[in-house]
Protein backbone atom coordinates (compact mmCIF):
# COMPACT_ATOMS: atom_id res chain seq x y z
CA UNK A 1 -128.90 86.26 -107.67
CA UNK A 2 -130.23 89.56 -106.45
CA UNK A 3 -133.01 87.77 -104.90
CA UNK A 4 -130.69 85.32 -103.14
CA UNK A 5 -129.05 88.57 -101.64
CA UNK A 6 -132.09 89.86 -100.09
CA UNK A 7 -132.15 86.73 -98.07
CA UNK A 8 -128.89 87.15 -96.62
CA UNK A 9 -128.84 89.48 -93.55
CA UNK A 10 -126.15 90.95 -91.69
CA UNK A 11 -126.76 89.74 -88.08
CA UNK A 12 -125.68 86.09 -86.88
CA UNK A 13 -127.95 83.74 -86.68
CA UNK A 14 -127.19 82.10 -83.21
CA UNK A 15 -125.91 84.24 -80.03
CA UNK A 16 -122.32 84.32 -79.72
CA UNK A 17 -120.52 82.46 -77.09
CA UNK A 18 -118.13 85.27 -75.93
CA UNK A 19 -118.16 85.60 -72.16
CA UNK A 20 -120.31 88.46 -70.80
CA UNK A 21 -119.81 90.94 -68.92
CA UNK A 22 -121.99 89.14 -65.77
CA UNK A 23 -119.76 86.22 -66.40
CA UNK A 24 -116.44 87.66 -65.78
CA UNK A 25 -117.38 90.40 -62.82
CA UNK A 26 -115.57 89.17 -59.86
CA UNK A 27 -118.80 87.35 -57.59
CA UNK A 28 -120.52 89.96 -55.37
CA UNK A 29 -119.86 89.28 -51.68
CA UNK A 30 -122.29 89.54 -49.15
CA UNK A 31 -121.99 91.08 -45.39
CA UNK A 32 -122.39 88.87 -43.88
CA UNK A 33 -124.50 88.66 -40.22
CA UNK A 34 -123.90 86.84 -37.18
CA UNK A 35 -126.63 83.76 -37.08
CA UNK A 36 -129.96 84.24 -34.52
CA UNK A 37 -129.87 82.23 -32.02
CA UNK A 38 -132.52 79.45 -32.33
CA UNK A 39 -135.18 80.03 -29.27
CA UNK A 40 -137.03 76.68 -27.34
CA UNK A 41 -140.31 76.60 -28.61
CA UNK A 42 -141.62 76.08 -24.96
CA UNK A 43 -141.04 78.45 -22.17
CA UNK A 44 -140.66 77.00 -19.49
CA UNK A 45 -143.80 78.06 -18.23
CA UNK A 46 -145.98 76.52 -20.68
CA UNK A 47 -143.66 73.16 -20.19
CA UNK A 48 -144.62 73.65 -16.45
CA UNK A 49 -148.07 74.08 -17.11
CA UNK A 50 -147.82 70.89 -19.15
CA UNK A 51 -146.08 68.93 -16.67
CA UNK A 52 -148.64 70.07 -14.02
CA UNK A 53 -152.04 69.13 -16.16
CA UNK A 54 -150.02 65.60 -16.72
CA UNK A 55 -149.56 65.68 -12.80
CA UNK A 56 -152.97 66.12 -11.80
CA UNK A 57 -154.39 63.50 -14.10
CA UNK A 58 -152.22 60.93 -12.17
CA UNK A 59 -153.36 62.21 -8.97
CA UNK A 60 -156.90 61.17 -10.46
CA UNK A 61 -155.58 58.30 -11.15
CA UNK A 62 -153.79 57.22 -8.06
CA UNK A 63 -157.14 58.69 -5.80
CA UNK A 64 -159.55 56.13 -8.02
CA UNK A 65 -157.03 53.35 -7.89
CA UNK A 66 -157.75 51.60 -4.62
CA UNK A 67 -161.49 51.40 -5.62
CA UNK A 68 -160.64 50.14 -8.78
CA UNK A 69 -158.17 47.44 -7.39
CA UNK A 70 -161.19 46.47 -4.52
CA UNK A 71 -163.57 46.24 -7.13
CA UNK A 72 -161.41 44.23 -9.41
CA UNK A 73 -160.50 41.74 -6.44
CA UNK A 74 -164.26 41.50 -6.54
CA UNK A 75 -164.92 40.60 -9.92
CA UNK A 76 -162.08 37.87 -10.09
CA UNK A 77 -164.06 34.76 -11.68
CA UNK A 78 -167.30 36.01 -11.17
CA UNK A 79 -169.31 35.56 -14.54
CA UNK A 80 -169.28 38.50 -17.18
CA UNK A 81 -172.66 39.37 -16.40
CA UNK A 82 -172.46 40.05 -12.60
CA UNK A 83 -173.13 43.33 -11.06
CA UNK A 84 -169.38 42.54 -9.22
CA UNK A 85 -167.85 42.53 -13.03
CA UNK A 86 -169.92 45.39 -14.39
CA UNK A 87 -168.65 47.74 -11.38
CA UNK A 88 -164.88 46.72 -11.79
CA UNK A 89 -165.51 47.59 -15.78
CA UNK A 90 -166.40 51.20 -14.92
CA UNK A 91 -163.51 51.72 -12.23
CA UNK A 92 -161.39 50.43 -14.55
CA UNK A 93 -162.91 52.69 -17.37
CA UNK A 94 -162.60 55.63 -15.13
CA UNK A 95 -158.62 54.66 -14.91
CA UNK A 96 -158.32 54.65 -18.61
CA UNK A 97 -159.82 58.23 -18.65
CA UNK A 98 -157.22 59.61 -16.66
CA UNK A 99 -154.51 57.66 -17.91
CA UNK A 100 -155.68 59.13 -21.51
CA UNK A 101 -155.28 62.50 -20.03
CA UNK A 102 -151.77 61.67 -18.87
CA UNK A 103 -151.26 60.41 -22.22
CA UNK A 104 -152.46 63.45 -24.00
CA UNK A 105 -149.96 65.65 -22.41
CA UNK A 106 -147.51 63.09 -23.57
CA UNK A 107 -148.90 63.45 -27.29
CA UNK A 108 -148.24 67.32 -26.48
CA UNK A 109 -144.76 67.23 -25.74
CA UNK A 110 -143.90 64.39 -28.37
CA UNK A 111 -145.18 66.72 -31.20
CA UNK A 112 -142.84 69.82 -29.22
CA UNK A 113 -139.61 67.58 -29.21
CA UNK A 114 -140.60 66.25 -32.39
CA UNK A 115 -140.82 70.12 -33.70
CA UNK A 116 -137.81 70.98 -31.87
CA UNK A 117 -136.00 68.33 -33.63
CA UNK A 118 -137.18 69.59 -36.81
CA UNK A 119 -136.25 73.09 -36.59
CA UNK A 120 -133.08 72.66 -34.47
CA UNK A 121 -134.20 74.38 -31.61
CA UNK A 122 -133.11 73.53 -28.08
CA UNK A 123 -134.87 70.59 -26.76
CA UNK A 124 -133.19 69.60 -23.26
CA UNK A 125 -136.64 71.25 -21.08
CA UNK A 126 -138.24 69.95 -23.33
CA UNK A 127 -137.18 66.02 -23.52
CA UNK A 128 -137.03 66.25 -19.76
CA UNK A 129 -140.80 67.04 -19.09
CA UNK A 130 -141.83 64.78 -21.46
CA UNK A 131 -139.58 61.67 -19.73
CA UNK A 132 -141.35 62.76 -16.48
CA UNK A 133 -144.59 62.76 -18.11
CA UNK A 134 -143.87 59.24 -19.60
CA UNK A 135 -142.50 57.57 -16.45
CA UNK A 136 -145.75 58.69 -14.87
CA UNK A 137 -147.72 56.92 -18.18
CA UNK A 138 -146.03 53.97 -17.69
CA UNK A 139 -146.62 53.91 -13.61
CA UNK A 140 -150.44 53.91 -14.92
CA UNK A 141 -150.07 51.09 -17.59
CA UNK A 142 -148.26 48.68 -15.20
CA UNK A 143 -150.95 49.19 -12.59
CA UNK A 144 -153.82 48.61 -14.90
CA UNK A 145 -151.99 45.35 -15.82
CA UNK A 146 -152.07 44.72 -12.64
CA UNK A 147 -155.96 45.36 -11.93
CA UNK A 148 -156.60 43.31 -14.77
CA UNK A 149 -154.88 40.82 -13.69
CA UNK A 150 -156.82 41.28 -10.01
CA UNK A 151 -159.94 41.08 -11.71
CA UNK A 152 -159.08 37.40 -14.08
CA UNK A 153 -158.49 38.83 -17.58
């Protein structure tokens, strides 16, 4: 029996379930601080700046047009390998490359509204550059539809 004793020990095995003294405190209120105001993530300068580099690449654009739709007038149903069709190719090239320009400032202020979305910031300068920007993309696809068309495609 004695040895049995020794085993025994005074302490409880398992915690006790009592409430502590964490538990019961009433909960700690925080001051609490007028929000920030969410800023644009574009001044308006940069957005200009933007617009403006999207602006010039469709002046390209419009300046090489004419050439491109003469050349493409041209080329209708001459055979693939004519100098006519080769010449029309490159104008039309050349339109692509500006048009891609266009379209790169596009990309730009997709990934700033898309961003803007994201972090709740305000958007409206934003969304309106980028729906003159894409009226001005869209000018450029429907008129190389329309040179293709010119030249037989």
């Amino acid at each position: 029996m004695a040895g049995l004793a020794a085993c025994a020990s005074g302490e409880p095995r398992y915690p006790s379930l009592a409430l502590r003294p964490f538990e019961t405190a009433p909960p700690a209120t925080t001051p609490s601080s007028p929000a920030e105001a969410t800023r644009p993530l574009a001044s308006p300068a940069a957005l200009a700046q933007l617009a403006a580099r999207a602006i010039a690449a469709d002046a390209a654009f419009t300046s090489q047009q004419p050439t491109a739709s003469r050349l493409a007038r041209a080329a209708y149903r001459q055979p693939v390998e004519s100098d006519a069709r080769a010449r029309a190719l490159v104008a039309m090239a050349d339109l692509a490359a500006q048009r891609a320009a266009t379209s790169a400032v596009l990309a730009e202020l997709d990934q700033l509204a898309a961003d803007s979305a994201i972090s709740f910031a305000p958007g409206q300068e934003i969304e309106a550059t980028r729906s003159r920007v894409l009226t001005l993309v869209q000018a450029q696809d429907a008129a190389m539809a329309r040179l293709w068309e010119e030249m037989g495609q």
